[in-house]
N, C-alpha and C. Protein backbone atom coordinates (compact mmCIF):
# COMPACT_ATOMS: atom_id res chain seq x y z
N UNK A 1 41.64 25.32 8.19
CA UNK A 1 40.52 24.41 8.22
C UNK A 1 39.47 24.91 7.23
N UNK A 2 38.98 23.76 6.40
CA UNK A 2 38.29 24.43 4.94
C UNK A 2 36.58 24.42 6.32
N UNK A 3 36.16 25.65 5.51
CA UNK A 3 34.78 26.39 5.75
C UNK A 3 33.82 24.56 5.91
N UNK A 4 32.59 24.69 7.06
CA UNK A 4 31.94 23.55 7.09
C UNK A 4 30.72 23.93 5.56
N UNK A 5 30.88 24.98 5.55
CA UNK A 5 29.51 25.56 4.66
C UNK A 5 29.85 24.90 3.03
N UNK A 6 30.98 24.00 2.60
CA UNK A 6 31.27 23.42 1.92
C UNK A 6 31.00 22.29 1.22
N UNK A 7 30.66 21.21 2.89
CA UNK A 7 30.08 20.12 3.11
C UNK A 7 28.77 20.15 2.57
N UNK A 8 27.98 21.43 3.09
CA UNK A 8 26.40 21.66 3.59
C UNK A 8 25.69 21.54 2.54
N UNK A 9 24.58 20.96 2.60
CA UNK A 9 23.92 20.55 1.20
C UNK A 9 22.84 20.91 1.42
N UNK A 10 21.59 21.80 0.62
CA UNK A 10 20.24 21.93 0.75
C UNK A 10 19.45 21.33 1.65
N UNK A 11 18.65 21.28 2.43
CA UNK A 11 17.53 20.07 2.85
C UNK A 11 16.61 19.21 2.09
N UNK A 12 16.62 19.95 1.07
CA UNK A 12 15.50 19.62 -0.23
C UNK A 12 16.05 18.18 -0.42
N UNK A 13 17.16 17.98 -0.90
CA UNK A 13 17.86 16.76 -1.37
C UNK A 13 17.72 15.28 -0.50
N UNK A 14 17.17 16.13 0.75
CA UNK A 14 17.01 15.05 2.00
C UNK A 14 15.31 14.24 1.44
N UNK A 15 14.28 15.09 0.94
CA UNK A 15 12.82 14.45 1.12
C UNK A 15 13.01 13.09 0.22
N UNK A 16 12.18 12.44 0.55
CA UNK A 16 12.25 11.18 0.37
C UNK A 16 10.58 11.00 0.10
N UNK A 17 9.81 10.47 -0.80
CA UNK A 17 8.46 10.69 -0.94
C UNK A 17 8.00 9.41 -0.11
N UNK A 18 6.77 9.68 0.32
CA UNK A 18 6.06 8.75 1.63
C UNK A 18 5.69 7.31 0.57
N UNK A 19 5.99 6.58 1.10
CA UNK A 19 5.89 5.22 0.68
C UNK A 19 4.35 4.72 0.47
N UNK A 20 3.95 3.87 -0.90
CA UNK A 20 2.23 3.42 -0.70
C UNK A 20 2.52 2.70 0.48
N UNK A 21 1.38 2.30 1.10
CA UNK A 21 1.38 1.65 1.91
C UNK A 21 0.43 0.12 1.70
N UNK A 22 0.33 -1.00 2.60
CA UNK A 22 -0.15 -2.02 2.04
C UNK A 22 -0.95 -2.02 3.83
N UNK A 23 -1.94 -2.06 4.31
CA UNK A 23 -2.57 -2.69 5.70
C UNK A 23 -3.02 -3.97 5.25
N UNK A 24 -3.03 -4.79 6.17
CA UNK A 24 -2.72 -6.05 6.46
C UNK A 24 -3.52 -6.29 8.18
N UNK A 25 -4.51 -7.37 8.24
CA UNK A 25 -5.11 -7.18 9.53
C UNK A 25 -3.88 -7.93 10.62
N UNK A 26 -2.66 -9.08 9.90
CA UNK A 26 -1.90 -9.38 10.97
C UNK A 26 -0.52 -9.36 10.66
N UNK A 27 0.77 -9.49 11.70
CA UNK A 27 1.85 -9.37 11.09
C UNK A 27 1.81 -10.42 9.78
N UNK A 28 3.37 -9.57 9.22
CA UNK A 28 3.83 -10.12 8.54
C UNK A 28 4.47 -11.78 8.71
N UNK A 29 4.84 -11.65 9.69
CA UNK A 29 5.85 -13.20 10.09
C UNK A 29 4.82 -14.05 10.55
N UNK A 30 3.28 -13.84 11.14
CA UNK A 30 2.12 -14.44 11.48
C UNK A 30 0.96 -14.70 10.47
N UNK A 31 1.42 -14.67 9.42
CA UNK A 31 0.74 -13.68 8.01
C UNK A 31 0.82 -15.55 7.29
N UNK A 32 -0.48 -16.22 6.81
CA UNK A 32 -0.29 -17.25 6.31
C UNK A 32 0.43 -17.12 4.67
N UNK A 33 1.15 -18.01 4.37
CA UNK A 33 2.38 -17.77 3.78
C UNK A 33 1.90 -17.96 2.04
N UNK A 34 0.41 -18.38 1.76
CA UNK A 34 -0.58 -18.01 0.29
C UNK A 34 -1.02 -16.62 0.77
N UNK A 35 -1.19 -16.14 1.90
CA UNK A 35 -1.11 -14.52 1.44
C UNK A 35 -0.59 -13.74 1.09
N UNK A 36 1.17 -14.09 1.61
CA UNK A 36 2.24 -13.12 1.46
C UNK A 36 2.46 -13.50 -0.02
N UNK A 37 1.98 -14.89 -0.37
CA UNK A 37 2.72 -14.76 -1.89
C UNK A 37 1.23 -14.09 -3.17
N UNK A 38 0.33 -13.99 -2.57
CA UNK A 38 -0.34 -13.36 -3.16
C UNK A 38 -0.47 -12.14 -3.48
N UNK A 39 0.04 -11.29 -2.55
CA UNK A 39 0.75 -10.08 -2.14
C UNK A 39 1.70 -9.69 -2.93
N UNK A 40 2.40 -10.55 -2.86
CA UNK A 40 4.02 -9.90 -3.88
C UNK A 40 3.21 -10.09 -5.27
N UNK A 41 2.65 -11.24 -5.52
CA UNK A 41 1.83 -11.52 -6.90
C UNK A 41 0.92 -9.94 -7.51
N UNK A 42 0.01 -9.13 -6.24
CA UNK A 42 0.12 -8.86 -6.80
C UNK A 42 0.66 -7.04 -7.32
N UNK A 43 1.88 -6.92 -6.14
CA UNK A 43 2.75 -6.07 -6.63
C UNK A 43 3.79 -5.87 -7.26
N UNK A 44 3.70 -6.92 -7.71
CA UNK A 44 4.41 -7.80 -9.42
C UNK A 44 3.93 -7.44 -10.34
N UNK A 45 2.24 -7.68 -10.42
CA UNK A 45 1.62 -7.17 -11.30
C UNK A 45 1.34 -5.81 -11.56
N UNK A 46 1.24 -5.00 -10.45
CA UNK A 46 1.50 -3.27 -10.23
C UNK A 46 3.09 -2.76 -10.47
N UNK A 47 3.90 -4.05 -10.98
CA UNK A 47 5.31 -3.24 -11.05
C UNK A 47 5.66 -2.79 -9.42
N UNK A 48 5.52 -3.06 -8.68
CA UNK A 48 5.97 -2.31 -7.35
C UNK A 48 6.64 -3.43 -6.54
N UNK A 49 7.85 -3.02 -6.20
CA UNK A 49 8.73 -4.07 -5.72
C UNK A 49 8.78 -3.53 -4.24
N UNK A 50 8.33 -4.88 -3.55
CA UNK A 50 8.37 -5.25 -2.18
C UNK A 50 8.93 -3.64 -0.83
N UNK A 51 10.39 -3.45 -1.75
CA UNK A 51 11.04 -2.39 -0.58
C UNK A 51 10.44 -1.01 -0.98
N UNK A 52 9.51 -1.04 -1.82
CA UNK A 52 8.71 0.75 -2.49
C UNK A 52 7.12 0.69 -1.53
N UNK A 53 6.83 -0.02 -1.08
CA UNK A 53 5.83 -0.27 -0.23
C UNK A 53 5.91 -0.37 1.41
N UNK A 54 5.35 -0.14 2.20
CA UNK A 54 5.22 -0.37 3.44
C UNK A 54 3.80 -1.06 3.86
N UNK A 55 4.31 -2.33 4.76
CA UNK A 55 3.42 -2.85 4.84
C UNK A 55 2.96 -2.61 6.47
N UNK A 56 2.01 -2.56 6.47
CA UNK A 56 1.33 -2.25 8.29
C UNK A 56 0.27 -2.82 8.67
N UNK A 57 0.77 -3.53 10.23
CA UNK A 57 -0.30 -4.09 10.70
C UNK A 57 -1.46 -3.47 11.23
N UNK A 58 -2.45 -3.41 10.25
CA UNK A 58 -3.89 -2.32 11.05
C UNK A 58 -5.00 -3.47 10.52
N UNK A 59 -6.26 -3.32 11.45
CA UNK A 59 -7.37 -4.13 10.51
C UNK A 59 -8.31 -2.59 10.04
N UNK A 60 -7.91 -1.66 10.30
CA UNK A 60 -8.94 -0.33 9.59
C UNK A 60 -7.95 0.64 9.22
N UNK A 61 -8.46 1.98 8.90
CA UNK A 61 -7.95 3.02 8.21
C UNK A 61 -7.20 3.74 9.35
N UNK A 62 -7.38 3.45 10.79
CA UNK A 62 -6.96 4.54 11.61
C UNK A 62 -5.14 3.88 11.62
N UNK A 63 -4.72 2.66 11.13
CA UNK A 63 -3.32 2.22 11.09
C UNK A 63 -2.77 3.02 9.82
N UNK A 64 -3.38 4.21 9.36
CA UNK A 64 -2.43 4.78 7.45
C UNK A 64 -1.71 5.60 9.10
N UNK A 65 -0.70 6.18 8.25
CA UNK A 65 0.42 6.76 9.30
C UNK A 65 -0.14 8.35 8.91
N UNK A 66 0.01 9.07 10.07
CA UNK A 66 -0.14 10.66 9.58
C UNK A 66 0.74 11.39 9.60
N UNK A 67 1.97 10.60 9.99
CA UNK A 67 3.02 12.02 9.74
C UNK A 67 3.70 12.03 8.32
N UNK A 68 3.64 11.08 7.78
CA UNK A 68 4.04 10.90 6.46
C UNK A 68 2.75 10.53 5.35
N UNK A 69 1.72 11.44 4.61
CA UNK A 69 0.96 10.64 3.96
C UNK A 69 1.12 10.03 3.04
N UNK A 70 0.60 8.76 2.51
CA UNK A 70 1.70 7.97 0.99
C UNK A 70 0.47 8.82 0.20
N UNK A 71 0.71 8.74 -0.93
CA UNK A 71 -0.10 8.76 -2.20
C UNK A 71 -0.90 8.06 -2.37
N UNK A 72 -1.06 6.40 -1.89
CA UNK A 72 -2.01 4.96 -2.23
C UNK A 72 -1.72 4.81 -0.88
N UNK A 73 -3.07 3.59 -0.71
CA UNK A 73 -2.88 2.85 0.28
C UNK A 73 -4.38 1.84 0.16
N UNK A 74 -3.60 0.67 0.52
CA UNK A 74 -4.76 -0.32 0.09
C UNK A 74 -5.08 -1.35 1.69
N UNK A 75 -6.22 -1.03 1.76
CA UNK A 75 -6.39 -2.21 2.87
C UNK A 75 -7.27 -3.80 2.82
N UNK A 76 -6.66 -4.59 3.04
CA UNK A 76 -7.12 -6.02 2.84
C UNK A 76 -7.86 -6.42 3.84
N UNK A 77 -9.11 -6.53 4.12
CA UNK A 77 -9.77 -6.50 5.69
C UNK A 77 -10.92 -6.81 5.27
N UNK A 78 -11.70 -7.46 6.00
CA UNK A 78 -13.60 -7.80 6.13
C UNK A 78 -13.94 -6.36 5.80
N UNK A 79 -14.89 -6.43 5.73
CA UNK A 79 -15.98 -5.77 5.26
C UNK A 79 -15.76 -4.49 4.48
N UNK A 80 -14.96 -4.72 2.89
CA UNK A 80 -14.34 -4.11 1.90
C UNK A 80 -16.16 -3.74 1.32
N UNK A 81 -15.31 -2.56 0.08
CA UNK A 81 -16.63 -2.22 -0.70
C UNK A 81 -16.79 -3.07 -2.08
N UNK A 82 -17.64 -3.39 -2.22
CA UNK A 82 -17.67 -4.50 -3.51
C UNK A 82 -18.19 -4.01 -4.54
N UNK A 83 -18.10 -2.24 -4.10
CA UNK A 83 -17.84 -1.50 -6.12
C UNK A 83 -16.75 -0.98 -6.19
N UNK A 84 -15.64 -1.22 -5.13
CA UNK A 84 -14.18 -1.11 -5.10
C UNK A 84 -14.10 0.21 -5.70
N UNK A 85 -14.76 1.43 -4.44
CA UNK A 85 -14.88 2.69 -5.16
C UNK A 85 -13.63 3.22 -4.02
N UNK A 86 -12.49 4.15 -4.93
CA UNK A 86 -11.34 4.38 -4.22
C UNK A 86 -11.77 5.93 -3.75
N UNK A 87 -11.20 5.84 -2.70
CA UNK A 87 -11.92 7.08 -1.41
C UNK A 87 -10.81 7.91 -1.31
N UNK A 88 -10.87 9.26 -0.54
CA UNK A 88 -9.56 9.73 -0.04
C UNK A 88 -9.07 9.68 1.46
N UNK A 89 -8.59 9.94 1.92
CA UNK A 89 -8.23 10.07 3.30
C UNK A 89 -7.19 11.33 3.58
N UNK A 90 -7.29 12.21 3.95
CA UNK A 90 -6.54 13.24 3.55
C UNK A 90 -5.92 13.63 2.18
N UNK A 91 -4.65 13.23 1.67
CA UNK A 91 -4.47 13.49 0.61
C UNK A 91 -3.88 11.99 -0.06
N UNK A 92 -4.25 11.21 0.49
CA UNK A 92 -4.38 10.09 0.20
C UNK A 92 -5.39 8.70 -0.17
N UNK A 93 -5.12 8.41 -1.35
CA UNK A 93 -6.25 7.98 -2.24
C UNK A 93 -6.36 6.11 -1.64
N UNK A 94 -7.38 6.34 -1.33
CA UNK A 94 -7.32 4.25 -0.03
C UNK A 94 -8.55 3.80 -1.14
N UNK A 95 -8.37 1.98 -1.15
CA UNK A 95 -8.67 1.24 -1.48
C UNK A 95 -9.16 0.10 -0.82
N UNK A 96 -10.30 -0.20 -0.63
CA UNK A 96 -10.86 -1.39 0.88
C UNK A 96 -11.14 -2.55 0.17
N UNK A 97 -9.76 -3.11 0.12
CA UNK A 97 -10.04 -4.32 -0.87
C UNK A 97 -10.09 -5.67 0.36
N UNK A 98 -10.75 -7.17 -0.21
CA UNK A 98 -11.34 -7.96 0.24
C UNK A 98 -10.10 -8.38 1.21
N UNK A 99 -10.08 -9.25 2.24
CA UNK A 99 -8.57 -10.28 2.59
C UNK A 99 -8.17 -10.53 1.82
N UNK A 100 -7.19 -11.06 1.97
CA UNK A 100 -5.92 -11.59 0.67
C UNK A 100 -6.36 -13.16 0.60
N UNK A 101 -6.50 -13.80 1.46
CA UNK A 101 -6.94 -15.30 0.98
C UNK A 101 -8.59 -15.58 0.92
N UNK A 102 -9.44 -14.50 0.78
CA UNK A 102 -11.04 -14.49 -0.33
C UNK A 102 -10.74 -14.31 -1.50
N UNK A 103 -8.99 -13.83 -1.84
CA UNK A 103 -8.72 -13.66 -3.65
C UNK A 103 -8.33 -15.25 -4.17
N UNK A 104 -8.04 -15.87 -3.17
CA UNK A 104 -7.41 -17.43 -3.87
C UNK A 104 -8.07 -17.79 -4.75
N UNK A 105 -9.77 -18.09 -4.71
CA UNK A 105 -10.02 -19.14 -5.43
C UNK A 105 -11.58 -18.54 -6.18
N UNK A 106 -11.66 -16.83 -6.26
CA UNK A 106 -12.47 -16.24 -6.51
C UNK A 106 -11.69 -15.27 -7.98
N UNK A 107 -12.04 -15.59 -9.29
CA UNK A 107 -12.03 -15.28 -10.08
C UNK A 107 -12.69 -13.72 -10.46
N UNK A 108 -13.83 -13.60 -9.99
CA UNK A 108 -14.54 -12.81 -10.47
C UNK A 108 -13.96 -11.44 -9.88
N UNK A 109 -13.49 -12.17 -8.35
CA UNK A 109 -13.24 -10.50 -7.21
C UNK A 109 -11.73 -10.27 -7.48
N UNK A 110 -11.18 -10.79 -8.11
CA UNK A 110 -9.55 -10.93 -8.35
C UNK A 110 -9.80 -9.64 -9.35
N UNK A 111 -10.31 -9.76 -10.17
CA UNK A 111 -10.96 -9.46 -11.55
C UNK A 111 -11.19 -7.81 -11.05
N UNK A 112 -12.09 -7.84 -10.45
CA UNK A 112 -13.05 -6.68 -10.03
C UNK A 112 -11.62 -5.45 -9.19
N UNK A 113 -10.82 -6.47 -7.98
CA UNK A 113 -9.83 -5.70 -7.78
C UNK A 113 -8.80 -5.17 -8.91
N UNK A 114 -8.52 -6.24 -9.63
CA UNK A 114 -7.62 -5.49 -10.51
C UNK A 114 -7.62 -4.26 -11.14
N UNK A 115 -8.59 -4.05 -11.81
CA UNK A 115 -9.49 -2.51 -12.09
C UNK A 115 -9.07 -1.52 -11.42
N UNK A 116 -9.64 -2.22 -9.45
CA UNK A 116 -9.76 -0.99 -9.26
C UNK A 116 -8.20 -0.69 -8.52
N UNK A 117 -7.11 -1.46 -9.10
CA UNK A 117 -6.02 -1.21 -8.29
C UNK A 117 -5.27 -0.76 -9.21
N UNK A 118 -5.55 -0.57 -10.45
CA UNK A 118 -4.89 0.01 -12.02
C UNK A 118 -5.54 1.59 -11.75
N UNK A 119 -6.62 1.54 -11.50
CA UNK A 119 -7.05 3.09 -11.49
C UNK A 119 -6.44 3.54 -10.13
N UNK A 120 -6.46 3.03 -9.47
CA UNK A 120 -5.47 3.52 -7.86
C UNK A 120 -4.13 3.96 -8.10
N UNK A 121 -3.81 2.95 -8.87
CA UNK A 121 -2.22 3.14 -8.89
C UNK A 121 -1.70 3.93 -10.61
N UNK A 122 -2.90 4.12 -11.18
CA UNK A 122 -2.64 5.00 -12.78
C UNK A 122 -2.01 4.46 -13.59
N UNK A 123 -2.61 3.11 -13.85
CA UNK A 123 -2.19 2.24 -14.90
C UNK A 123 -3.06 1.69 -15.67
């Protein structure tokens, strides 16, 4: 019987880096359906495809997860900062951007997020 120590592979090979995260004040499947596409719109525009993200239902900061910290994390919720100044949270860099449907038909704050979601995300 060949040795199991053969099989056995590092642990290192196992980490998997913590996912950005996206908060969201309601589910996804309850989630009106110009938000979700505003959403993908605009992690389309960040290059970030749908399954590289995690999305979570929180309306504040205490929903970022702590056993895994991501790198980003952006929350869409009332009472965002409107100099869209990106904060840390442990070792994780958060973003308190407006709801997703105050971006529909507001030019200026679409605008203002974009900025600050290029400097979030280092683009």
């Amino acid at each position: 019987m060949e040795s199991l120590q053969a099989f056995l592979v590092p642990e290192d090979i196992y980490f998997f880096p913590a996912l950005d995260v996206i908060l969201v004040p309601e589910n996804w499947v309850h989630m009106p359906r110009s938000d979700q596409e505003q959403l993908y719109k605009i992690l389309a525009a960040l290059k970030l495809a749908p399954e590289t993200v995690r999305v979570i239902k929180a309306g504040y900061w205490e929903g970022l997860p702590d056993h895994d910290q991501p790198a980003q994390a952006v929350l869409f919720a009332p009472g965002f900062d409107e100099n869209f100044e990106i904060q840390s949270r442990g070792t994780t860099r958060c973003l308190h951007a407006p709801p997703l449907a105050a971006l529909a038909d507001n030019k200026e704050l679409k605008q203002k997020l974009w900025a600050a979601l290029q400097n979030l995300f280092g683009q």
